[in-house]
N, C-alpha and C. Protein backbone atom coordinates (compact mmCIF):
# COMPACT_ATOMS: atom_id res chain seq x y z
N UNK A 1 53.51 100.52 106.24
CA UNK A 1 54.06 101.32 105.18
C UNK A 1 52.91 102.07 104.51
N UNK A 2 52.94 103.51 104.51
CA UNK A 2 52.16 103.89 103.48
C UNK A 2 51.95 103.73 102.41
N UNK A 3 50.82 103.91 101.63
CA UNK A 3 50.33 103.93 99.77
C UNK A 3 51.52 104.77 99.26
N UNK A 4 51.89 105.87 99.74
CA UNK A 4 52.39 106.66 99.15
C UNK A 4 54.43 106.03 98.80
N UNK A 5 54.06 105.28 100.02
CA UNK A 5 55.88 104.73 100.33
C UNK A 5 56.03 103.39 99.64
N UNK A 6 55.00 102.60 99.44
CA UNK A 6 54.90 101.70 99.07
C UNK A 6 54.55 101.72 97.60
N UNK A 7 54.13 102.50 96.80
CA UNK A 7 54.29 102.87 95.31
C UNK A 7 55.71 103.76 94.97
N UNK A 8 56.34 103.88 95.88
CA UNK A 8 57.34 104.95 95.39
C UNK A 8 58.54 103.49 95.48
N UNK A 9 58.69 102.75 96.16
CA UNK A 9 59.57 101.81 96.42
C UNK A 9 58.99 100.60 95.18
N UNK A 10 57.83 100.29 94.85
CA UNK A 10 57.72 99.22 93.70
C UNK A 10 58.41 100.33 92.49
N UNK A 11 57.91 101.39 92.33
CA UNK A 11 58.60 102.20 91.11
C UNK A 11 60.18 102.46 90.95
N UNK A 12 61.00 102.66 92.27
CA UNK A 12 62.02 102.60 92.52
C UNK A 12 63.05 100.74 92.11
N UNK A 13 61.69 99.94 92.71
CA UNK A 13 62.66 98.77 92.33
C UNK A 13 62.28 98.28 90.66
N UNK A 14 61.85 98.96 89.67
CA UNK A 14 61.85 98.52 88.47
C UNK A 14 63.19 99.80 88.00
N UNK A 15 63.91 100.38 88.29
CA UNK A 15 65.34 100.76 87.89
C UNK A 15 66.15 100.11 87.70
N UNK A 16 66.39 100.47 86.81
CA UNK A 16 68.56 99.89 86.55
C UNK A 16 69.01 99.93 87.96
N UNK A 17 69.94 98.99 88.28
CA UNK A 17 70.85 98.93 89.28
C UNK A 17 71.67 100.56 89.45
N UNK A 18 72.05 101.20 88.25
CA UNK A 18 73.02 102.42 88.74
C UNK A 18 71.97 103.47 89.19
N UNK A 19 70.39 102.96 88.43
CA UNK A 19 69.53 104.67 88.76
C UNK A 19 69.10 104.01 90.06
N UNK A 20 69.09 103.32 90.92
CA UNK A 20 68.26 102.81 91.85
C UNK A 20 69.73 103.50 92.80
N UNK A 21 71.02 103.47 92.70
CA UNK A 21 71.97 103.67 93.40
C UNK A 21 72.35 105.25 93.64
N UNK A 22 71.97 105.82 92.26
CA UNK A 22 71.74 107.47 92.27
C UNK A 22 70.50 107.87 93.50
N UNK A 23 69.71 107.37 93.01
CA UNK A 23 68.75 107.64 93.81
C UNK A 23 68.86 107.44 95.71
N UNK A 24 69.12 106.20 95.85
CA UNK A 24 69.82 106.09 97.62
C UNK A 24 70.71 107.51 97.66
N UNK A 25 71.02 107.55 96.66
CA UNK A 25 73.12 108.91 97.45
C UNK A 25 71.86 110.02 97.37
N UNK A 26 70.95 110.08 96.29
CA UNK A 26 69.93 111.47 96.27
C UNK A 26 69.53 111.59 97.66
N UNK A 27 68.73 110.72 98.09
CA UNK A 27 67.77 110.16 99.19
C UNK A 27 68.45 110.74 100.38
N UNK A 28 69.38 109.66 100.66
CA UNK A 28 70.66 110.06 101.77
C UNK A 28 71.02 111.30 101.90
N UNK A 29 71.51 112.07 100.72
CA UNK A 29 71.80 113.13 101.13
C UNK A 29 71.04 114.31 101.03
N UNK A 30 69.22 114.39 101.05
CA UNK A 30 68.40 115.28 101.33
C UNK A 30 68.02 115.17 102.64
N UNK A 31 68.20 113.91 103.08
CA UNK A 31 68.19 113.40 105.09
C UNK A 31 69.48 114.25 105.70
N UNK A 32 71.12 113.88 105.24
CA UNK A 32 71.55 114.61 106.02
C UNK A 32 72.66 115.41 105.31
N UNK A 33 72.11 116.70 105.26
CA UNK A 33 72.38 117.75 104.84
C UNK A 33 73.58 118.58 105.45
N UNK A 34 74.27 117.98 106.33
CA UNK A 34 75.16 118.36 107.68
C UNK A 34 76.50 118.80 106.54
N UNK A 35 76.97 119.06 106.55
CA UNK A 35 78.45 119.79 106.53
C UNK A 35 79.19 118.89 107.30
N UNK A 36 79.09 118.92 108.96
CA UNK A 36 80.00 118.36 109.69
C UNK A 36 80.14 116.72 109.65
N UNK A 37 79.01 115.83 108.97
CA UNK A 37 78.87 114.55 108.48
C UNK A 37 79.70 114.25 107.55
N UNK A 38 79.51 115.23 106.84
CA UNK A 38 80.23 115.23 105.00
C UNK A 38 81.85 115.09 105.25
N UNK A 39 82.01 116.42 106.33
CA UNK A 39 83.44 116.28 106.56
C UNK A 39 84.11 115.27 107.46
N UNK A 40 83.07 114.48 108.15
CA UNK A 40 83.66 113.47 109.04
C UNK A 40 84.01 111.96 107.46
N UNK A 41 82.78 111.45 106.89
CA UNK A 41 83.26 111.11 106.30
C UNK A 41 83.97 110.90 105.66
N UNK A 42 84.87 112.77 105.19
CA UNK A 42 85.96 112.52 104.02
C UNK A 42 86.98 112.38 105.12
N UNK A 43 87.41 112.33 106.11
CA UNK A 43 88.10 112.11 107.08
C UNK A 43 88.53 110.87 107.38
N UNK A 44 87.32 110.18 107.36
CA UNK A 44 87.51 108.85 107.65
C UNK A 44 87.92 107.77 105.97
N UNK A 45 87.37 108.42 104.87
CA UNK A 45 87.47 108.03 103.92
C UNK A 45 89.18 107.93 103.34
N UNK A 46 89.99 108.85 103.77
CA UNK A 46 91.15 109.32 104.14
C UNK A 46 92.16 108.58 104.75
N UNK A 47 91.69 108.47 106.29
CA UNK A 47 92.26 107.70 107.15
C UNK A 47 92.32 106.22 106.51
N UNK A 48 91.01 105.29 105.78
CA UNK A 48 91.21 104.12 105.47
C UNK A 48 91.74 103.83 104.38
N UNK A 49 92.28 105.01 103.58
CA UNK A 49 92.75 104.89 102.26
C UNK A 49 94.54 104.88 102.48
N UNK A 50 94.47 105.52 103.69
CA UNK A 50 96.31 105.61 104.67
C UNK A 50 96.72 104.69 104.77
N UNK A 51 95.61 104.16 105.59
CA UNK A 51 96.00 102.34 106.33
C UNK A 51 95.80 101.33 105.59
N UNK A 52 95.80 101.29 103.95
CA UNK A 52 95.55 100.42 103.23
C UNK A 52 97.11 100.91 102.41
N UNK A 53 97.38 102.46 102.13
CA UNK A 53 98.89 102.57 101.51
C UNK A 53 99.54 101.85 102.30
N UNK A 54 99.72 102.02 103.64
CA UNK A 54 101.03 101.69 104.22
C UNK A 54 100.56 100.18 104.66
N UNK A 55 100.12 99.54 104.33
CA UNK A 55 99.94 98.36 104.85
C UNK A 55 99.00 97.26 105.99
N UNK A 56 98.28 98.41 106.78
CA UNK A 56 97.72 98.50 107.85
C UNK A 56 96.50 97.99 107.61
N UNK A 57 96.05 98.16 106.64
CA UNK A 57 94.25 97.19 106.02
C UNK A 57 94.66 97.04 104.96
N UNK A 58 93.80 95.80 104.47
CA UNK A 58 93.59 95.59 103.27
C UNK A 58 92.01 95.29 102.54
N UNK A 59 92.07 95.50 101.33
CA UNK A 59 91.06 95.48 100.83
C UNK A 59 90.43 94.21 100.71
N UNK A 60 89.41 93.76 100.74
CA UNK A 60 88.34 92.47 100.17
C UNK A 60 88.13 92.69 99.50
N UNK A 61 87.39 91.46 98.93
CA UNK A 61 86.55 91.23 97.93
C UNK A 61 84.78 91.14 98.26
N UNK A 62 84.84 92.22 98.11
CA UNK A 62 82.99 92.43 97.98
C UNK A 62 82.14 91.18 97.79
N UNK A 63 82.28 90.96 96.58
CA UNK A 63 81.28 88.94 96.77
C UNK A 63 81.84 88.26 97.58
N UNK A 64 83.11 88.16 97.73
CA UNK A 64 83.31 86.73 99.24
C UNK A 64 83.08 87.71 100.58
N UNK A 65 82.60 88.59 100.73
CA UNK A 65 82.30 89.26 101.91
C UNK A 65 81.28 89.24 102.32
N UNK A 66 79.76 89.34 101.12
CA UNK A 66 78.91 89.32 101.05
C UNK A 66 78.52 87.52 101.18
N UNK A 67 78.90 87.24 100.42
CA UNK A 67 78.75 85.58 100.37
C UNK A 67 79.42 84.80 101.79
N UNK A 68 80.00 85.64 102.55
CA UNK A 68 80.66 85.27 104.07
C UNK A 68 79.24 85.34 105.06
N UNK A 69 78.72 86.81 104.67
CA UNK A 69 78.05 87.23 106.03
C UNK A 69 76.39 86.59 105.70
N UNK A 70 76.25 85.98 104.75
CA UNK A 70 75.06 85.36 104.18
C UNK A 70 75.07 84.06 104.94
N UNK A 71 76.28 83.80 104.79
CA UNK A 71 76.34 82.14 105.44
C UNK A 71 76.21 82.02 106.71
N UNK A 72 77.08 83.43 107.86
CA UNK A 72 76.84 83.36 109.02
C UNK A 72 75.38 84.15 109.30
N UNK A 73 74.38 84.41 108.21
CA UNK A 73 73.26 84.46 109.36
C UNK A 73 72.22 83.64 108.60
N UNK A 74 72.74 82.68 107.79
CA UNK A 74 71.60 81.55 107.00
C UNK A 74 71.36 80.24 108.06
């Protein structure tokens, strides 16, 4: 890791949780700048919001999901 990457990431992890989260969507989206990404996502963002109206997925719970996949690789 560079000096340069490696002072930007200790400065990054003394943020608030929401500015550290602004910053990833900043980050992310100066990498990909695509149009055709943007629109695949809202596509898909779409599609899983369908299959959760009509019944077809359902939503979790974020901590027992997280606290699931911790256990299968602890």
């Amino acid at each position: 890791m560079s000096e340069i990457l490696a002072n930007l990431e200790a400065q990054a992890l003394k943020l608030a949780p929401e500015e550290r989260a602004l910053l990833v969507h900043r980050l992310i989206d100066s990498v990909w700048e695509n149009q055709s990404v943007e629109e695949a996502w809202a596509r898909e963002v779409e599609r899983r919001c369908v299959a959760i109206d009509c019944g077809e997925d359902e939503l979790l719970n974020p901590t027992e999901v997280i606290q699931s996949l911790r256990q299968q690789i602890s």
